[in-house]
C-alpha atoms as a PDB file:
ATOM      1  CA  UNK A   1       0.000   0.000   0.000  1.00  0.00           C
ATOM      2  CA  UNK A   2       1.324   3.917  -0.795  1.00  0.00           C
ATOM      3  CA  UNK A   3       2.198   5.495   1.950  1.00  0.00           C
ATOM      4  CA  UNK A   4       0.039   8.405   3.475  1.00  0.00           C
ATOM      5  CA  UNK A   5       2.148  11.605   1.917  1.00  0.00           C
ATOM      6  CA  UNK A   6       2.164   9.418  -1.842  1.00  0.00           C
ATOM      7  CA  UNK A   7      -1.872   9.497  -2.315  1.00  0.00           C
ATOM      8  CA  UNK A   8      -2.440  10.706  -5.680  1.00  0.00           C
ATOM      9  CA  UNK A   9      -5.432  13.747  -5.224  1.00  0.00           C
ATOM     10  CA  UNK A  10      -7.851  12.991  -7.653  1.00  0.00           C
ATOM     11  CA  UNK A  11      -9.318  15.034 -10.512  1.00  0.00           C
ATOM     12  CA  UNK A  12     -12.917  14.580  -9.265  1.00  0.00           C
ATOM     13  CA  UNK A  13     -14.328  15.194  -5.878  1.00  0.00           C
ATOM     14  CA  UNK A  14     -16.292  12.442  -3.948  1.00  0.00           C
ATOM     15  CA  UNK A  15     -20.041  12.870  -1.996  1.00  0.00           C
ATOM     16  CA  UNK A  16     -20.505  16.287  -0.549  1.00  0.00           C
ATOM     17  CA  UNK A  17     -17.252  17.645  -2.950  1.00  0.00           C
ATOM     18  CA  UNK A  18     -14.741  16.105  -0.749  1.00  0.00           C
ATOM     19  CA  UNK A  19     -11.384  15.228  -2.190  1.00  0.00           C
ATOM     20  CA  UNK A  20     -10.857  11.715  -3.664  1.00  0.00           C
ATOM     21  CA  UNK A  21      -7.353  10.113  -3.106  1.00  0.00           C
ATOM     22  CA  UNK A  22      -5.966   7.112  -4.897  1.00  0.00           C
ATOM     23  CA  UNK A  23      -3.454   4.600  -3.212  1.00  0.00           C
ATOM     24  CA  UNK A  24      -1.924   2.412  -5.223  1.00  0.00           C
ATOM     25  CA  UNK A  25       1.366   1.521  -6.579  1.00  0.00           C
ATOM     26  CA  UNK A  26       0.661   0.892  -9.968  1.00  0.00           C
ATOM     27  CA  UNK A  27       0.578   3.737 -11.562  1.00  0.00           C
ATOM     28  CA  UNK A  28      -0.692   2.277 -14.876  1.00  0.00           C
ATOM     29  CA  UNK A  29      -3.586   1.227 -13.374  1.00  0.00           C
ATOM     30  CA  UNK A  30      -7.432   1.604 -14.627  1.00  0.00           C
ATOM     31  CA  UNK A  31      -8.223   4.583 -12.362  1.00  0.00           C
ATOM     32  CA  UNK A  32      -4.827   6.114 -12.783  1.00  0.00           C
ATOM     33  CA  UNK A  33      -4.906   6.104 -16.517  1.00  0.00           C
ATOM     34  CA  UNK A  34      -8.598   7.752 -16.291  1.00  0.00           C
ATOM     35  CA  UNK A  35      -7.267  10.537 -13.926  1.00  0.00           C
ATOM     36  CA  UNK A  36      -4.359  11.046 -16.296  1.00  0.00           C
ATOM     37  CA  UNK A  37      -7.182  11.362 -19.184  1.00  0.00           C
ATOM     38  CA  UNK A  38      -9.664  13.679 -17.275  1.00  0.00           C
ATOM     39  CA  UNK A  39      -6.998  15.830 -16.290  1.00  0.00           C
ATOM     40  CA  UNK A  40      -5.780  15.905 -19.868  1.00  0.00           C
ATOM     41  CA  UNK A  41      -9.375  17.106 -20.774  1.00  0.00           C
ATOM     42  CA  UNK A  42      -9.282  19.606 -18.209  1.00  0.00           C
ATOM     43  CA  UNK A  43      -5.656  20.850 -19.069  1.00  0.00           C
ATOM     44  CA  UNK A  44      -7.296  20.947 -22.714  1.00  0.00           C
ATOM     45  CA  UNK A  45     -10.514  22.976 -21.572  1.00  0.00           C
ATOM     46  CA  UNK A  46      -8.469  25.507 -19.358  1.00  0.00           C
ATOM     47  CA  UNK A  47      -6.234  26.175 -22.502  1.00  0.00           C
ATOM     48  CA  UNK A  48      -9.059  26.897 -25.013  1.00  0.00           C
ATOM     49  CA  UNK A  49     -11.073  29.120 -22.606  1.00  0.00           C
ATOM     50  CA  UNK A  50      -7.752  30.794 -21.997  1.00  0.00           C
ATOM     51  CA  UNK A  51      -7.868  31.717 -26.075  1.00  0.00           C
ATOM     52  CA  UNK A  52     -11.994  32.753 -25.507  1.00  0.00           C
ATOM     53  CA  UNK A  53     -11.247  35.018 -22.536  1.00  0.00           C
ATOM     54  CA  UNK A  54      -8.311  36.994 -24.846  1.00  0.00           C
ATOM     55  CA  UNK A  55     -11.026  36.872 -27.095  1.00  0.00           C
ATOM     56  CA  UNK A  56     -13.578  38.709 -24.836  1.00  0.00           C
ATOM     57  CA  UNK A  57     -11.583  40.298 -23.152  1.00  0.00           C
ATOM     58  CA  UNK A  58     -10.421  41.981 -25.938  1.00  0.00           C
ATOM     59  CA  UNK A  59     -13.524  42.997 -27.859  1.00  0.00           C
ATOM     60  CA  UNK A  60     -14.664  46.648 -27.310  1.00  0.00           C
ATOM     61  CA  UNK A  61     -18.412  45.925 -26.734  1.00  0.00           C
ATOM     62  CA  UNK A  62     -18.569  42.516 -24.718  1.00  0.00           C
ATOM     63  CA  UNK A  63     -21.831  42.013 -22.774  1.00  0.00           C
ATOM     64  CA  UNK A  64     -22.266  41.750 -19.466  1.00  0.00           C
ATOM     65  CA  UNK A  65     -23.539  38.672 -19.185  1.00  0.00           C
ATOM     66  CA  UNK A  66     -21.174  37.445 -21.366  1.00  0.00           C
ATOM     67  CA  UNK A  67     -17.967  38.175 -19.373  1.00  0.00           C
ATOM     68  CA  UNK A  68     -20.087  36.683 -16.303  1.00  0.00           C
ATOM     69  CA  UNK A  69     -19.885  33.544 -17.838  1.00  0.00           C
ATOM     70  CA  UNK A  70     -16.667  33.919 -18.896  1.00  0.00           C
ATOM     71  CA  UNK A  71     -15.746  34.428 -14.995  1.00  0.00           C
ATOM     72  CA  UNK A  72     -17.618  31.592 -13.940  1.00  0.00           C
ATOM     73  CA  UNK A  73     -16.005  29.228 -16.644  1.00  0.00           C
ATOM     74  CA  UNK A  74     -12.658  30.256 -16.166  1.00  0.00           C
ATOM     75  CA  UNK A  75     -13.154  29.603 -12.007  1.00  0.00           C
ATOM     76  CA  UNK A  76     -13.936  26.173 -12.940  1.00  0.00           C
ATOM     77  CA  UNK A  77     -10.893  25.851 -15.064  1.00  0.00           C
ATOM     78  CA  UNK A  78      -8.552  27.705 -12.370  1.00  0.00           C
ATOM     79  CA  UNK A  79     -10.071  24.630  -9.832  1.00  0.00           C
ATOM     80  CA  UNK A  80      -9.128  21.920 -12.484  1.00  0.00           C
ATOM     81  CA  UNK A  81      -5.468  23.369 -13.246  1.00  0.00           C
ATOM     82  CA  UNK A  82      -5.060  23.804  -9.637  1.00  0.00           C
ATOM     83  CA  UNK A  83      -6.130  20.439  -8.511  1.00  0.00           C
ATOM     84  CA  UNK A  84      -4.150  18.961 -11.422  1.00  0.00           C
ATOM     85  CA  UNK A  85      -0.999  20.883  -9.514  1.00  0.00           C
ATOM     86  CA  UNK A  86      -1.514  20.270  -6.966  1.00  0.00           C
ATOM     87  CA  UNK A  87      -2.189  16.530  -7.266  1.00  0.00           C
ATOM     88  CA  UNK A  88       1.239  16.234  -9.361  1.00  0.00           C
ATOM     89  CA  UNK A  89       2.835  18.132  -6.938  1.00  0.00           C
ATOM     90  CA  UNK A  90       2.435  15.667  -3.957  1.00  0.00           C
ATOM     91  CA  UNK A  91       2.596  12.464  -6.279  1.00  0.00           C
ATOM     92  CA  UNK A  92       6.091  13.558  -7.863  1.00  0.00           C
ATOM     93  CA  UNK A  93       8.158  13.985  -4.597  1.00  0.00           C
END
């Protein structure tokens, strides 16, 4: 079994949005590889709502409503990429 400080934070939250941890050893696993795939997605989706927001952001006459949602997707995508980080971070000692 991994040790305590080696659990791999997982890019999805469990009941009541509380972090999911994997311990394992095998890091080719079947619920490794699927974190490794949903946190390519959300790598993916942070870095094409990066290009939108320049995109917004930059127009002279973007809507209210439309930089709202632009704020509320782009939190989601800072909580992916962070959780990604931070994840990697404490996996790759």
């Amino acid at each position: 079994m991994t040790p305590q400080n080696e659990l791999r934070l997982l890019p999805w939250s469990g009941p009541e949005g509380k972090p999911c941890y994997l311990s394992t050893d095998d890091s080719d696993g079947h619920v490794s590889r699927l974190a490794d795939n949903i946190e390519a997605v959300q790598l993916g989706m942070a870095g094409a709502l990066l290009e939108q927001a320049e995109e917004v952001l930059g127009a002279e006459n973007a809507e209210l409503e439309g930089l709202r949602l632009l704020a509320t997707d782009l939190q989601g995508a800072l909580r992916d990429v962070l959780r990604v980080a931070v994840s990697r971070n404490t996996t790759h000692r």
